[in-house]
Protein backbone atom coordinates (compact mmCIF):
# COMPACT_ATOMS: atom_id res chain seq x y z
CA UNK A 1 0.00 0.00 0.00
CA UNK A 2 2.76 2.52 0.98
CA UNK A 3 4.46 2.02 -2.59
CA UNK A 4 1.27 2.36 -4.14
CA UNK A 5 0.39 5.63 -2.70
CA UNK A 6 4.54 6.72 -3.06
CA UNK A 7 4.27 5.83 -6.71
CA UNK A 8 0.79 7.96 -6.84
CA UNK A 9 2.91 10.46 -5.75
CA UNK A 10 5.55 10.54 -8.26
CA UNK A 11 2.93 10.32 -11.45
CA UNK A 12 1.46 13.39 -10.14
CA UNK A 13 4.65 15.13 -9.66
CA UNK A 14 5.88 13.99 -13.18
CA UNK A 15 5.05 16.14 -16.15
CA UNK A 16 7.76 14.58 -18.84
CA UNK A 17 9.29 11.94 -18.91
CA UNK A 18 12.75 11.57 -21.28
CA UNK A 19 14.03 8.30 -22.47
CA UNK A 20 17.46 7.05 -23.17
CA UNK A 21 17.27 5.25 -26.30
CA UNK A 22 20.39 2.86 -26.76
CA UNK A 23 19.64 0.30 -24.88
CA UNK A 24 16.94 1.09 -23.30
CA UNK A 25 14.03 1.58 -25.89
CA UNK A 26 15.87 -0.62 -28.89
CA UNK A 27 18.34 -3.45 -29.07
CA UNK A 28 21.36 -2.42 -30.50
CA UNK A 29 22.96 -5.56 -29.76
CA UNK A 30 20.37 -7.70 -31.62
CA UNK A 31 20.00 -5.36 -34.44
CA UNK A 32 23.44 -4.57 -35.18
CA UNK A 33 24.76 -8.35 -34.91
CA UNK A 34 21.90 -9.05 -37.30
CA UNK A 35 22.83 -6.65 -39.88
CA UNK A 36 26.53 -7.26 -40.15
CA UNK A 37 25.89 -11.22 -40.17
CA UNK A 38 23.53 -9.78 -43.08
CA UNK A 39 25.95 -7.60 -45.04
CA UNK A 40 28.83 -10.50 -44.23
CA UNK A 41 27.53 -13.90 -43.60
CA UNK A 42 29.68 -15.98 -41.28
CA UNK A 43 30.65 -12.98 -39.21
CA UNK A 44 30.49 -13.36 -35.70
CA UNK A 45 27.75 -10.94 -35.11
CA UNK A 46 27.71 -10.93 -31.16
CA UNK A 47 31.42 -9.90 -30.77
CA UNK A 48 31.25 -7.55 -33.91
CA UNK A 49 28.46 -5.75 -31.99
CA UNK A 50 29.91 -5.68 -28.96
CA UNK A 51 33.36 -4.69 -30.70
CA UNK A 52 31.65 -1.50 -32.17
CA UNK A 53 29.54 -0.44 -29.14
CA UNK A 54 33.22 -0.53 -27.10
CA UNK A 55 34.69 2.13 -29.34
CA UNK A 56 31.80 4.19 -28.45
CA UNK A 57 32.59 5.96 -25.12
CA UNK A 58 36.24 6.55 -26.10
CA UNK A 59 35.11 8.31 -29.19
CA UNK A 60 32.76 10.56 -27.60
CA UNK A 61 35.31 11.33 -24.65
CA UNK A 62 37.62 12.49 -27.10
CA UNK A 63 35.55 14.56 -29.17
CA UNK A 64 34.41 16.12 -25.57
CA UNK A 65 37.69 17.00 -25.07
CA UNK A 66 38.61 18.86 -27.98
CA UNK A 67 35.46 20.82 -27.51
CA UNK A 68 36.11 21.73 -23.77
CA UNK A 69 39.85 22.75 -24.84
CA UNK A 70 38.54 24.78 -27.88
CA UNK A 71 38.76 22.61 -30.45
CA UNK A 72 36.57 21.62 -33.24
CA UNK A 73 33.21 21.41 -33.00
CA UNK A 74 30.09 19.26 -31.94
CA UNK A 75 30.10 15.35 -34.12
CA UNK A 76 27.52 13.73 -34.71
CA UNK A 77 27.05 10.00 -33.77
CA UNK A 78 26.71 8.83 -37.13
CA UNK A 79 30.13 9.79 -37.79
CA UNK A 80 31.77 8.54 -34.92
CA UNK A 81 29.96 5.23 -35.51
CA UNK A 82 31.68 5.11 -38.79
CA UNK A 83 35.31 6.09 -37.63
CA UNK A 84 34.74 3.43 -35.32
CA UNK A 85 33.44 0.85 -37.69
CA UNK A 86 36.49 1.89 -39.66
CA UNK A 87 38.70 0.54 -37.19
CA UNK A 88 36.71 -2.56 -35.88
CA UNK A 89 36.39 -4.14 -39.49
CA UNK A 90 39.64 -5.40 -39.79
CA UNK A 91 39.81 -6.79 -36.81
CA UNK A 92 36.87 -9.48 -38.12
CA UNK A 93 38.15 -9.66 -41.55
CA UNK A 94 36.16 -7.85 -43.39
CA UNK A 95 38.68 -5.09 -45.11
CA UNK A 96 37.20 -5.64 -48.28
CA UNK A 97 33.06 -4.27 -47.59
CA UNK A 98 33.11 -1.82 -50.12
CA UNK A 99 31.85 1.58 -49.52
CA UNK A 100 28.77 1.39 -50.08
CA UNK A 101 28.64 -2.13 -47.76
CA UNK A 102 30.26 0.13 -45.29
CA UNK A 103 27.46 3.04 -45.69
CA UNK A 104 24.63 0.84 -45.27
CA UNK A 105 26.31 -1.11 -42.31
CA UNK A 106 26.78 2.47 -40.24
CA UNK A 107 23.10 3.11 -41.19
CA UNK A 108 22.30 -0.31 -38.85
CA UNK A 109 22.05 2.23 -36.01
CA UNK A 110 19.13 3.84 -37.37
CA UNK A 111 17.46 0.44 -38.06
CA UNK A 112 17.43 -1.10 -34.78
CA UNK A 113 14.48 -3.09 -33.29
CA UNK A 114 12.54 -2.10 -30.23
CA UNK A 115 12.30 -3.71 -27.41
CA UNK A 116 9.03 -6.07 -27.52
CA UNK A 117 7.61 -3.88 -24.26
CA UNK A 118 8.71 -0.76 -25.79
CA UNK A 119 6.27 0.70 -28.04
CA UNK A 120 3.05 -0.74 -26.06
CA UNK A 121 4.51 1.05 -22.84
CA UNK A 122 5.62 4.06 -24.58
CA UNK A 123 1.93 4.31 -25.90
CA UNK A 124 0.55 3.74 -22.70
CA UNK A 125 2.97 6.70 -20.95
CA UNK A 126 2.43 8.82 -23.53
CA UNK A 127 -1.31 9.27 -22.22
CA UNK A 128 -0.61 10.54 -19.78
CA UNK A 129 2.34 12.63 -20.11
CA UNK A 130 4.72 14.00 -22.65
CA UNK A 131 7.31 12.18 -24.16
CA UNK A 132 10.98 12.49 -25.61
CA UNK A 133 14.10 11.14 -26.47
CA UNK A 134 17.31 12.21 -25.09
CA UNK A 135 19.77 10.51 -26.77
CA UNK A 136 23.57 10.92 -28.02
CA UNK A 137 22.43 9.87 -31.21
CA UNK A 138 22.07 12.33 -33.67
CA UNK A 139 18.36 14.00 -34.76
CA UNK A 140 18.12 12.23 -38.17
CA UNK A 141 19.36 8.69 -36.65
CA UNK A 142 16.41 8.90 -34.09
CA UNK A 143 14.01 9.96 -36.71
CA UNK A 144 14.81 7.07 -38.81
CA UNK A 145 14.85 4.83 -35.55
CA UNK A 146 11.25 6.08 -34.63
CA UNK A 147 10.02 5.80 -38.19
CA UNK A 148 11.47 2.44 -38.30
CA UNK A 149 10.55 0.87 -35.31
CA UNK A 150 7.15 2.77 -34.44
CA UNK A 151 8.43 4.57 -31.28
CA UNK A 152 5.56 7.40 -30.49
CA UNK A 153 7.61 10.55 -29.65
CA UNK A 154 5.83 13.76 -29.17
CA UNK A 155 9.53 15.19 -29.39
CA UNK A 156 12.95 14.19 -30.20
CA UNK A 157 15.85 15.63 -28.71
CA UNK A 158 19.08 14.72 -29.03
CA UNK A 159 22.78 15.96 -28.02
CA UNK A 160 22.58 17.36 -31.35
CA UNK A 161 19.70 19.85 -29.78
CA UNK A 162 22.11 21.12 -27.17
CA UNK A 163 25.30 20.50 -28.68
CA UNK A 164 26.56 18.75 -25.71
CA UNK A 165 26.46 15.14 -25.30
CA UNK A 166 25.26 13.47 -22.06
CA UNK A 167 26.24 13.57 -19.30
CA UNK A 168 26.72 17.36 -19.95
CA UNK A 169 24.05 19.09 -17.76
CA UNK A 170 22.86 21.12 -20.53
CA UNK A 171 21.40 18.16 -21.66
CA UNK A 172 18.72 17.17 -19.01
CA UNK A 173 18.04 20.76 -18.45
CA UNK A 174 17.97 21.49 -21.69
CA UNK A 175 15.24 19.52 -21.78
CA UNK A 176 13.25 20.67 -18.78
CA UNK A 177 13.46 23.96 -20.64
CA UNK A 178 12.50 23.08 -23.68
CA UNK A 179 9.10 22.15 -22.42
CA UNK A 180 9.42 24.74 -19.75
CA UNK A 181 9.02 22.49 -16.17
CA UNK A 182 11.09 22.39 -12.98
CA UNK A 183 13.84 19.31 -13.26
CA UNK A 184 11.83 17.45 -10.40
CA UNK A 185 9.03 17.25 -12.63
CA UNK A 186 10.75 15.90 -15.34
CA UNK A 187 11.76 12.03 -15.16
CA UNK A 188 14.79 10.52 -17.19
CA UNK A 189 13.93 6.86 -18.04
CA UNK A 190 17.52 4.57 -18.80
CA UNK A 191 18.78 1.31 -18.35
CA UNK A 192 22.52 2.96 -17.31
CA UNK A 193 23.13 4.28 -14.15
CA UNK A 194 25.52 6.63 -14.95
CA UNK A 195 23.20 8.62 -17.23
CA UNK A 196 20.56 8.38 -13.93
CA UNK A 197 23.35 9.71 -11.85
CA UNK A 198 24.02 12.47 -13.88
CA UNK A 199 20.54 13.54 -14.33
CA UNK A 200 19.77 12.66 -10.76
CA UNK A 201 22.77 15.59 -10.19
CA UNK A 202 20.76 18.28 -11.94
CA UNK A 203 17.48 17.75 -10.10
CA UNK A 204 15.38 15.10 -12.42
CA UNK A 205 13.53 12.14 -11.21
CA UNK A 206 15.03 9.17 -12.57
CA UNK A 207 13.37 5.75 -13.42
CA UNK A 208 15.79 2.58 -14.36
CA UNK A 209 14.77 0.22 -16.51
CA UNK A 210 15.83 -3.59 -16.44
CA UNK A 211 17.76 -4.91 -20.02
CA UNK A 212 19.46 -7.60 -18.93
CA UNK A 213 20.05 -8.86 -22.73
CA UNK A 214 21.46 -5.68 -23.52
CA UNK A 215 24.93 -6.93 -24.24
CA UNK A 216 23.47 -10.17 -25.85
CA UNK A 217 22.01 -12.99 -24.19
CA UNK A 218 25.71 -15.06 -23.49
CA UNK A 219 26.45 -11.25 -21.84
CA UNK A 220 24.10 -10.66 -19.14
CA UNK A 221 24.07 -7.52 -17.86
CA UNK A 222 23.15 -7.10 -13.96
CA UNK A 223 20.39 -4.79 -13.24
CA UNK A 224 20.50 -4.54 -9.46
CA UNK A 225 18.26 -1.55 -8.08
CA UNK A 226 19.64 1.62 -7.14
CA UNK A 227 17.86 2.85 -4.06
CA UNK A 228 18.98 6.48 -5.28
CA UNK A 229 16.51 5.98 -8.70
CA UNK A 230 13.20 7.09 -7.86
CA UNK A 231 11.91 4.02 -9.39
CA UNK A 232 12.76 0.67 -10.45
CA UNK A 233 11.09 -1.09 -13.57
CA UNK A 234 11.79 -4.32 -15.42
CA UNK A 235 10.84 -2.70 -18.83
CA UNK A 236 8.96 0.04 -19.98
CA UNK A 237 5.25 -1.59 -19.55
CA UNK A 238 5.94 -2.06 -16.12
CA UNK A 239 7.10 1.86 -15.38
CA UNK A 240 3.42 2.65 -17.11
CA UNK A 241 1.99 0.48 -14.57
CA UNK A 242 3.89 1.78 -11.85
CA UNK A 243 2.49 5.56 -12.76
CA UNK A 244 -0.89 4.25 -13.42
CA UNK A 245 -1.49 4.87 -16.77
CA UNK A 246 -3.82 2.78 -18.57
């Protein structure tokens, strides 16, 4: 009864709620190991995956860098996913994709599959309350992604909007101003508890959501709760239940 009526609480407190999409609203593990065993048949798609994903955080660190020292300017994702799939290609063989293989590979990230929760609990949130990405991808990679997978946005954001990647506090209150609320009233939904912490930092509610497949199903991710998060959820459904939408 008491989480009940704490959980009553937080719905009526929330006015937005933003959602970390790698990860957490798609499979990018599933949907790029499915494209590159595609593109290159007897590629081992679960380490190829991985492989690329790795080179991620690196990539963006770097580029973070240069822009807090001056240089250069904001990149989008889609290019640092294809310096990175550059890199990674050799190291499975595959030197020879051609460009145009090598185009329509990088484009995998705007192909990937939802989560099989994530669309009926997006639809159920969204009746309640407004709904967004915020996402390091770039605006025309989540477009695609939404188109593509049947995500119901009322907005996308990105790092692109703000030109600061997460976990850059002009991103979560970017948001909050963008559709003009206090941070506590607006929630940032992710299965990574670094992007909760940093969110958590500047003042939002934060909701974690269980994918323990995200690294594949031979990778199991652990998905312990953090007692910091102001809820817990196994997927997305279950966070709609949890704020009682129908």
């Amino acid at each position: 009864m008491r989480e009940a009526e704490a959980d009553r609480d937080i719905a009526d407190q929330i006015a937005v709620i933003a959602f970390d999409v790698f990860g957490t609203v798609v499979d990018w593990h599933g949907g790029i190991a499915a494209e590159v065993e595609r593109i290159a048949p007897g590629t081992d798609g679960d380490a190829f995956a991985r492989a690329w994903r790795e080179g991620y955080k690196p990539a963006m660190q770097k580029v973070m860098g240069a822009l807090a020292a001056g240089h250069g300017g904001f990149v989008k994702i889609d290019r640092l996913h294809r310096t990175i799939l550059d890199i990674v290609l050799p190291r499975f063989g595959l030197s020879t994709l051609t460009e145009v293989e090598r185009q329509q590979l990088n484009l995998a990230w705007h192909r990937l599959p939802a989560w099989s929760d994530s669309v009926r609990g997006l639809t159920r949130l969204k009746s309640r309350y407004r709904i967004c990405t915020l996402s390091n991808g770039n605006l025309g990679l989540l477009a695609d992604m939404a188109k593509h997978a049947g995500l119901p946005w009322d907005l996308i954001l990105s790092a692109e909007t703000f030109s600061a990647y997460k976990p850059d506090p002009r991103t979560y209150l970017g948001v909050a101003d963008v559709f003009d609320v206090a941070p506590a009233q607006l929630m940032l939904a992710a299965a990574h508890q670094d992007d909760l912490d940093a969110a958590r930092g500047c003042g939002l509610a934060t909701a974690y959501i269980e994918r323990p497949f995200e690294f594949g199903r031979t990778h199991l991710k652990a998905v312990v709760p953090d007692s910091r998060n102001t809820l817990h959820a196994t997927d997305i459904d279950a966070l709609a239940s949890r704020l009682g939408c129908a």
